[in-house]
PDB file of N, CA and C in Angstrom:
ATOM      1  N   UNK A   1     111.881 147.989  97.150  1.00  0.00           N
ATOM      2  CA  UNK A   1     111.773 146.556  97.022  1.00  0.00           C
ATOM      3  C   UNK A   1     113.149 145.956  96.764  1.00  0.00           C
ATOM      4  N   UNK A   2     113.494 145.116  97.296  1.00  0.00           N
ATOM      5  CA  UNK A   2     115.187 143.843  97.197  1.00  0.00           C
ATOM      6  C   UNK A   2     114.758 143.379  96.111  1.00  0.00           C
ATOM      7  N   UNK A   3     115.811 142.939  95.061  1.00  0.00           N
ATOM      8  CA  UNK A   3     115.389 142.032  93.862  1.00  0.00           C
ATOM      9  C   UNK A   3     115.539 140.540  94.459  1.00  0.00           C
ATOM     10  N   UNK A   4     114.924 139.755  94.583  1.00  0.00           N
ATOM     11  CA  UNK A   4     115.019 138.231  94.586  1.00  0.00           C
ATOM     12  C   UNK A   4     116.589 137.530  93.868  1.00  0.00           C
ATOM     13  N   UNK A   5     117.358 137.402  94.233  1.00  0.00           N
ATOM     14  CA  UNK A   5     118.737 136.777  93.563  1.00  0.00           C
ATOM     15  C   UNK A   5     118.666 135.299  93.228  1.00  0.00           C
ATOM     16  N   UNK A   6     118.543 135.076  92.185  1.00  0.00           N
ATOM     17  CA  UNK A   6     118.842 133.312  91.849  1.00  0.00           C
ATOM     18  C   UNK A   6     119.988 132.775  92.642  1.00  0.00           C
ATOM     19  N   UNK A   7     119.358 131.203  93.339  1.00  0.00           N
ATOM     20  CA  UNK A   7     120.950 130.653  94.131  1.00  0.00           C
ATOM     21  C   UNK A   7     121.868 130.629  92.948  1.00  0.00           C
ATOM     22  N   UNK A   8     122.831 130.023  93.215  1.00  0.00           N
ATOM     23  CA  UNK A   8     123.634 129.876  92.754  1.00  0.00           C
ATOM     24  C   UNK A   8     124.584 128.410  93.270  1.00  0.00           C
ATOM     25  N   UNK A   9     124.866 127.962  92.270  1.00  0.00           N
ATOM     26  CA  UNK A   9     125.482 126.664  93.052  1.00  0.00           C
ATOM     27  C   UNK A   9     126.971 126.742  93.379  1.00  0.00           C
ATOM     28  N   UNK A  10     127.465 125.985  94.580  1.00  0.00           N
ATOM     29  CA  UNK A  10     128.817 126.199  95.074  1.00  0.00           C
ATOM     30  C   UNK A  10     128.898 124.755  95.594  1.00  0.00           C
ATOM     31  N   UNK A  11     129.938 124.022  94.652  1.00  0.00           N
ATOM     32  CA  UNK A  11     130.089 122.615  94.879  1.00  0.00           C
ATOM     33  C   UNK A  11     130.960 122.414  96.107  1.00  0.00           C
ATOM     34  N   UNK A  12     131.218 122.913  96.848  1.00  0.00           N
ATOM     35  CA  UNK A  12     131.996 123.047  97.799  1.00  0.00           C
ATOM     36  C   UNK A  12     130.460 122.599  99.021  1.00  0.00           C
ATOM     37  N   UNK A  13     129.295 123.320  98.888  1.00  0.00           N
ATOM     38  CA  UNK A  13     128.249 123.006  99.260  1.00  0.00           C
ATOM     39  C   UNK A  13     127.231 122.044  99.495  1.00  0.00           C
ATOM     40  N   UNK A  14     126.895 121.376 100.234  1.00  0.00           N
ATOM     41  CA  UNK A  14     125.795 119.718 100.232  1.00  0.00           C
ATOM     42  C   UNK A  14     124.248 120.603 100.064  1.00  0.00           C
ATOM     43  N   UNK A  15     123.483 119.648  98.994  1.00  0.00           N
ATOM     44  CA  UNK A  15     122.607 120.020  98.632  1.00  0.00           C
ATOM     45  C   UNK A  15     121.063 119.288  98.848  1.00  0.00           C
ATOM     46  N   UNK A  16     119.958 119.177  99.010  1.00  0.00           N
ATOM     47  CA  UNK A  16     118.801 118.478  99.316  1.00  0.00           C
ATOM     48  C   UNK A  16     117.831 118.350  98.289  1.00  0.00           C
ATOM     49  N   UNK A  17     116.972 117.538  98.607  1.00  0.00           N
ATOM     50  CA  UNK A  17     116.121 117.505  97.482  1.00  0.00           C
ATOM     51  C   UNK A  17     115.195 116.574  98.029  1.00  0.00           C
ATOM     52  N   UNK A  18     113.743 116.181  97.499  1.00  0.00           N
ATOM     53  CA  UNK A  18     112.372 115.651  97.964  1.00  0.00           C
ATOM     54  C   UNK A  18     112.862 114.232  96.822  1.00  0.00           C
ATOM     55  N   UNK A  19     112.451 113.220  96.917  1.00  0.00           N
ATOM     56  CA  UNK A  19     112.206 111.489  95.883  1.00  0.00           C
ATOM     57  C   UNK A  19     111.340 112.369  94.900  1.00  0.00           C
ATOM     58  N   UNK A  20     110.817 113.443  95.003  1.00  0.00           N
ATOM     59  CA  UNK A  20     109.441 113.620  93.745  1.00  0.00           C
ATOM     60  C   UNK A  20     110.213 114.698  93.272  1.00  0.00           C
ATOM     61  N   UNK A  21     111.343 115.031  92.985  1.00  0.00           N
ATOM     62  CA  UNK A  21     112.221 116.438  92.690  1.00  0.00           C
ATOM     63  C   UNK A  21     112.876 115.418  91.250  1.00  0.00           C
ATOM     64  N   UNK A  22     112.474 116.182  90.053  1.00  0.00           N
ATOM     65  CA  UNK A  22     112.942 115.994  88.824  1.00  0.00           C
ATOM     66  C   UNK A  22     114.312 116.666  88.628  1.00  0.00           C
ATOM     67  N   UNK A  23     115.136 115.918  88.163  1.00  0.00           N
ATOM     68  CA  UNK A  23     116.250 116.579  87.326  1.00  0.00           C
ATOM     69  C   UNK A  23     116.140 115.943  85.491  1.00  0.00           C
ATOM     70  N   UNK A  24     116.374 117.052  84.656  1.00  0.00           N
ATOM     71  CA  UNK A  24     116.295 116.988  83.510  1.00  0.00           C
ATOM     72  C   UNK A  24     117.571 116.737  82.749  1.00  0.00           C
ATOM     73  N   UNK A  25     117.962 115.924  82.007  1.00  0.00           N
ATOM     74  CA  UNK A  25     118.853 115.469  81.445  1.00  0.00           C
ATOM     75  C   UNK A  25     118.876 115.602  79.569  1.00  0.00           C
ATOM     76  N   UNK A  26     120.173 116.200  79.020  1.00  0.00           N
ATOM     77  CA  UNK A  26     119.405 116.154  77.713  1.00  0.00           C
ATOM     78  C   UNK A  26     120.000 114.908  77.219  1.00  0.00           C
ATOM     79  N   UNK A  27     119.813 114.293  75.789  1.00  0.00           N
ATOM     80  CA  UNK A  27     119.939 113.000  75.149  1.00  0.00           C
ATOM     81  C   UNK A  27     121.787 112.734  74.822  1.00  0.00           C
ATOM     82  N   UNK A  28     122.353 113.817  75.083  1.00  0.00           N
ATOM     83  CA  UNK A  28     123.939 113.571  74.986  1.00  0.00           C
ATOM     84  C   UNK A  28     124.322 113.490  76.439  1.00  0.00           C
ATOM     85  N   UNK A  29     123.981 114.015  77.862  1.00  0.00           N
ATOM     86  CA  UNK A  29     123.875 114.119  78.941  1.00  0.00           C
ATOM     87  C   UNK A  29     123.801 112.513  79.370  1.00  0.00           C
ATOM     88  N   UNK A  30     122.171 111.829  79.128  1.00  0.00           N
ATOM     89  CA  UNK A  30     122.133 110.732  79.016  1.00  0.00           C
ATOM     90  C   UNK A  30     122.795 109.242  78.457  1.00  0.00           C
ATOM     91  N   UNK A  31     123.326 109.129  77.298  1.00  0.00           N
ATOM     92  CA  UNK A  31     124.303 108.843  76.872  1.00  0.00           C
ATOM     93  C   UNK A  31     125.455 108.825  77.202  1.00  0.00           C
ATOM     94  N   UNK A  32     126.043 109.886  77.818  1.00  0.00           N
ATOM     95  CA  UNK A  32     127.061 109.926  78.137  1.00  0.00           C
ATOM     96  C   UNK A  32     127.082 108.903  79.745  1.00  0.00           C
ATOM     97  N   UNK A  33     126.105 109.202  80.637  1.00  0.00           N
ATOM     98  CA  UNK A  33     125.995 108.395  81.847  1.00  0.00           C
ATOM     99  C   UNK A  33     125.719 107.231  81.549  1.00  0.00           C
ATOM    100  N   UNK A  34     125.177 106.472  81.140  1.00  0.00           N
ATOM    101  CA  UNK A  34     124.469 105.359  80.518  1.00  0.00           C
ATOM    102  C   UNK A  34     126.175 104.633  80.293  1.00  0.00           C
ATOM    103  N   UNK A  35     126.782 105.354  79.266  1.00  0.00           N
ATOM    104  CA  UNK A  35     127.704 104.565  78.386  1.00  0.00           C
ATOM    105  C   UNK A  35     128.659 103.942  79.069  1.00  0.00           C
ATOM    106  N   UNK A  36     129.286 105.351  80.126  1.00  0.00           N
ATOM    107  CA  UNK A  36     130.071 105.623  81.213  1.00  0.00           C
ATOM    108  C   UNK A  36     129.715 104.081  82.650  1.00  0.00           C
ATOM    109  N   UNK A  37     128.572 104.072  83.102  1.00  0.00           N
ATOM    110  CA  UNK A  37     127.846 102.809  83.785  1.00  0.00           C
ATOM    111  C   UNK A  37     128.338 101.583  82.972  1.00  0.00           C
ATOM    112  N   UNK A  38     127.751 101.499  81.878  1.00  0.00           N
ATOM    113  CA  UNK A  38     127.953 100.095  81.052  1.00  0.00           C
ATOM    114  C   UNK A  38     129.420 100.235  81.401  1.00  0.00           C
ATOM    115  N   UNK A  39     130.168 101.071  80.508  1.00  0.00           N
ATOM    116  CA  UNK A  39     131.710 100.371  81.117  1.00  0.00           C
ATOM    117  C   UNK A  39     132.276 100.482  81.658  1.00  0.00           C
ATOM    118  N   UNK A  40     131.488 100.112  83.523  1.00  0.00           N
ATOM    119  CA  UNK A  40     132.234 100.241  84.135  1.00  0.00           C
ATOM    120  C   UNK A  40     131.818  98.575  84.996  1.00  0.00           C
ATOM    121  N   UNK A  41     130.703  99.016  84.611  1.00  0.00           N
ATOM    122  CA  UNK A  41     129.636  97.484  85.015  1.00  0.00           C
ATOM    123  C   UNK A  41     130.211  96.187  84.029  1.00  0.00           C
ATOM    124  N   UNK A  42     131.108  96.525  82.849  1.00  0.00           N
ATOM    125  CA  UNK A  42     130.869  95.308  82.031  1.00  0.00           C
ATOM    126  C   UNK A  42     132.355  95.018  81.977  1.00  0.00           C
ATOM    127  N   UNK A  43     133.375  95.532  83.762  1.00  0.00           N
ATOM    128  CA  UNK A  43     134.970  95.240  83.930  1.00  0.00           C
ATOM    129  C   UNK A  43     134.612  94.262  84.889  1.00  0.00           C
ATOM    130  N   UNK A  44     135.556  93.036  84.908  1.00  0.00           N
ATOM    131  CA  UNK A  44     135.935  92.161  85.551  1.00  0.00           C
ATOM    132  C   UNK A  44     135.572  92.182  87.278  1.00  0.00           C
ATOM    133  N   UNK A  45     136.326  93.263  87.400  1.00  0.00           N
ATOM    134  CA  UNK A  45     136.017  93.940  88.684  1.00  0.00           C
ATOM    135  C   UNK A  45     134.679  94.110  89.097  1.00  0.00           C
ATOM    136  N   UNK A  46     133.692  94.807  88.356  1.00  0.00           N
ATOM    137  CA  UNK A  46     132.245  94.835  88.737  1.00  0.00           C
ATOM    138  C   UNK A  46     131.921  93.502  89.025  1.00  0.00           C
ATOM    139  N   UNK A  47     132.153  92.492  88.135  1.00  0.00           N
ATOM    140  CA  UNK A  47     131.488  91.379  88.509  1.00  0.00           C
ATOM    141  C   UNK A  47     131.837  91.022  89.690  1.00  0.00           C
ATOM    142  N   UNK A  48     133.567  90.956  89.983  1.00  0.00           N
ATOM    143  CA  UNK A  48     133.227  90.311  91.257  1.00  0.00           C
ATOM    144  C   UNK A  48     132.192  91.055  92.554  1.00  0.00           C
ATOM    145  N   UNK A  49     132.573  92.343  92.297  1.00  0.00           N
ATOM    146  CA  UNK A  49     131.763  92.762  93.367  1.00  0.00           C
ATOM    147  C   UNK A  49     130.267  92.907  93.443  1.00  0.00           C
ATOM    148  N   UNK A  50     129.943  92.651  92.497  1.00  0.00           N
ATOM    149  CA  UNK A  50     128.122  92.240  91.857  1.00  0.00           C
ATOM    150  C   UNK A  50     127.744  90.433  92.795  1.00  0.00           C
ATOM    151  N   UNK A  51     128.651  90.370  92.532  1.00  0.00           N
ATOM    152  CA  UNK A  51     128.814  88.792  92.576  1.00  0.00           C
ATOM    153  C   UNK A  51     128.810  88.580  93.944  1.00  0.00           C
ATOM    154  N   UNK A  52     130.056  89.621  94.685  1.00  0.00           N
ATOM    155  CA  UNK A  52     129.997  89.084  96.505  1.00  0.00           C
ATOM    156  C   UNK A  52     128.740  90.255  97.260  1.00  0.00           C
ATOM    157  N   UNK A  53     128.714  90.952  96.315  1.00  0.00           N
ATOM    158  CA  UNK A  53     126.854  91.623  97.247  1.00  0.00           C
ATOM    159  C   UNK A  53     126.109  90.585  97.408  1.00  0.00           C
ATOM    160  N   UNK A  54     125.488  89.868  95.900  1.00  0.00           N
ATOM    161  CA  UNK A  54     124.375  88.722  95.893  1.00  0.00           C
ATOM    162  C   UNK A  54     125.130  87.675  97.539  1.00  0.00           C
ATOM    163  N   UNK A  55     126.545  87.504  97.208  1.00  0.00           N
ATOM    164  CA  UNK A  55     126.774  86.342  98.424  1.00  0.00           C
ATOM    165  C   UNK A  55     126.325  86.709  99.839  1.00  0.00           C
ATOM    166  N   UNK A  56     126.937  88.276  99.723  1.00  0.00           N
ATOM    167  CA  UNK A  56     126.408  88.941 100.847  1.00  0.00           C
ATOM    168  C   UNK A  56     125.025  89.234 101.529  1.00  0.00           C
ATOM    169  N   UNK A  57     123.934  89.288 100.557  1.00  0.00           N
ATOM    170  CA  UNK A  57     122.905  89.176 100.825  1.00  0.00           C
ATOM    171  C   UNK A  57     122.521  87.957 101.214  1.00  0.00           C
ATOM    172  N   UNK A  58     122.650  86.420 100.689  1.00  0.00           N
ATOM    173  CA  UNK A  58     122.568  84.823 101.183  1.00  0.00           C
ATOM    174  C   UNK A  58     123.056  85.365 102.759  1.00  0.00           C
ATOM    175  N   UNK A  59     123.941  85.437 102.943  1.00  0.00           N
ATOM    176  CA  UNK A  59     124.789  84.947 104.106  1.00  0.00           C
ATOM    177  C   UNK A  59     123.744  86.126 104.843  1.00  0.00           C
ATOM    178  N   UNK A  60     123.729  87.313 104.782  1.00  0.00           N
ATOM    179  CA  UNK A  60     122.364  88.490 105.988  1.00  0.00           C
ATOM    180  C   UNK A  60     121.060  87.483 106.381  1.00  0.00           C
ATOM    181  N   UNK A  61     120.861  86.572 104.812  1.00  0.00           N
ATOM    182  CA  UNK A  61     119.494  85.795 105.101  1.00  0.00           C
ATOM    183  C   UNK A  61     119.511  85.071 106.015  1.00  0.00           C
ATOM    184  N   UNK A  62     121.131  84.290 105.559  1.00  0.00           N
ATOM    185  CA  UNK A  62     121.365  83.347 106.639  1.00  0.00           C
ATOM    186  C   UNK A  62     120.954  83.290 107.783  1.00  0.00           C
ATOM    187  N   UNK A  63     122.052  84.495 108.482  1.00  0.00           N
ATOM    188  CA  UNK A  63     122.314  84.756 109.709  1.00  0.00           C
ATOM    189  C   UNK A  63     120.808  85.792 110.344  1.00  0.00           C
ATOM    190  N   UNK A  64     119.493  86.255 109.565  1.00  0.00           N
ATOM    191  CA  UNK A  64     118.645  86.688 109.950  1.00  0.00           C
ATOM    192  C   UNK A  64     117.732  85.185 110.825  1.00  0.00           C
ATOM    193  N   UNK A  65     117.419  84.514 109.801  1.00  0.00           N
ATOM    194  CA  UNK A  65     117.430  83.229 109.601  1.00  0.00           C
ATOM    195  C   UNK A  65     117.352  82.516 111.028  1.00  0.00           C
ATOM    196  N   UNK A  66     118.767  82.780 111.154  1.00  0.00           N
ATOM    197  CA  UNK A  66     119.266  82.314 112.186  1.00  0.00           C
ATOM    198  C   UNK A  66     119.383  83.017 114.006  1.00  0.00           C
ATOM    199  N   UNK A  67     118.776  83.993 113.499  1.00  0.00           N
ATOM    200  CA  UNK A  67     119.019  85.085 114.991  1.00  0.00           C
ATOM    201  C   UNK A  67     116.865  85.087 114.970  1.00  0.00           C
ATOM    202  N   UNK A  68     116.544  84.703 114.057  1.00  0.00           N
ATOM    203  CA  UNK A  68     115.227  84.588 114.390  1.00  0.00           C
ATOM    204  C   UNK A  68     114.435  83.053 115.142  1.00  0.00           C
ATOM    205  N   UNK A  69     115.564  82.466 114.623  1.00  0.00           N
ATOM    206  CA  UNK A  69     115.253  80.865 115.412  1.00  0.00           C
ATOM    207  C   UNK A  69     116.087  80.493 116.280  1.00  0.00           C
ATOM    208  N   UNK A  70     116.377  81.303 117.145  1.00  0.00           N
ATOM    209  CA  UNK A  70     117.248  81.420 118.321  1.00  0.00           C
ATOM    210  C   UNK A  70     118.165  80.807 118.098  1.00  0.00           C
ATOM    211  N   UNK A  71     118.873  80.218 117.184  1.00  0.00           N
ATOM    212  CA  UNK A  71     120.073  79.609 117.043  1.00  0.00           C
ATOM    213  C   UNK A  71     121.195  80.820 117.156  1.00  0.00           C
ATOM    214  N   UNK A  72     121.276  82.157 116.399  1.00  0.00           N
ATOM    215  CA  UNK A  72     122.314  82.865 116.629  1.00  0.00           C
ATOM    216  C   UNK A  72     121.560  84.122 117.526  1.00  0.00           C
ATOM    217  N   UNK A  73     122.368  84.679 118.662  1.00  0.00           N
ATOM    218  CA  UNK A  73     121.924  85.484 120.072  1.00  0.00           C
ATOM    219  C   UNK A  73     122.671  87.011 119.438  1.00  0.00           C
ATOM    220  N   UNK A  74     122.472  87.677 120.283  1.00  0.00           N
ATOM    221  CA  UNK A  74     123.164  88.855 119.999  1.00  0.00           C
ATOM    222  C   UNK A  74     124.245  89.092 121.245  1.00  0.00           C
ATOM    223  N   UNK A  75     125.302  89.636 120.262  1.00  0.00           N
ATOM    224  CA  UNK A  75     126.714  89.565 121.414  1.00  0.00           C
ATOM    225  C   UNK A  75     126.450  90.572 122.201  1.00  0.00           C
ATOM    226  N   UNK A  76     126.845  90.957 123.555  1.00  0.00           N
ATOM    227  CA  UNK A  76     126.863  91.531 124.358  1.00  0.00           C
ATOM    228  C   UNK A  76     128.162  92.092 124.584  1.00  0.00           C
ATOM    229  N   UNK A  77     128.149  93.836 124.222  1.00  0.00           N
ATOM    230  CA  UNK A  77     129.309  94.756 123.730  1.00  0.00           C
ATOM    231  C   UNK A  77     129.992  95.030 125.088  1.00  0.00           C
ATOM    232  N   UNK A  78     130.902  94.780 125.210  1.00  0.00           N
ATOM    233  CA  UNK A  78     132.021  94.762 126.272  1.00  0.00           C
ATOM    234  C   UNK A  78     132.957  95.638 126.235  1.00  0.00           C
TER     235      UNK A  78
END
């Protein structure tokens, strides 16, 4: 009989996973990501770019908006 070998991880490697695949985190693990997010989310910089997504999203509405009421056509790639 072969013994079964545990993978082993090699970050050099791309890895997969299912939306219903748990990863477990312990309470210093957590914390540490959490804290790390907040300050990075609560620099100047985040905002603006928080700030021109939301614009960015208006202006997709816009122009959906607008390619649905035949006002804007689709360009023809040359």
């Amino acid at each position: 009989m072969s013994e079964q070998q545990t993978p082993s991880y090699n970050p050099n490697k791309k890895y997969t996973w299912t939306p219903d695949d748990s990863f477990t985190l312990s309470g210093g693990e957590f914390g540490l990501i959490l804290n790390a997010l907040r300050a990075v989310l609560n620099t100047e910089e985040a905002a603006r770019i928080l700030i021109a997504n939301e614009a960015n999203k208006i202006v997709e509405g816009a122009l959906q908006r607008a390619v649905e009421s035949g006002v804007a056509k689709e360009a023809s790639e040359e």
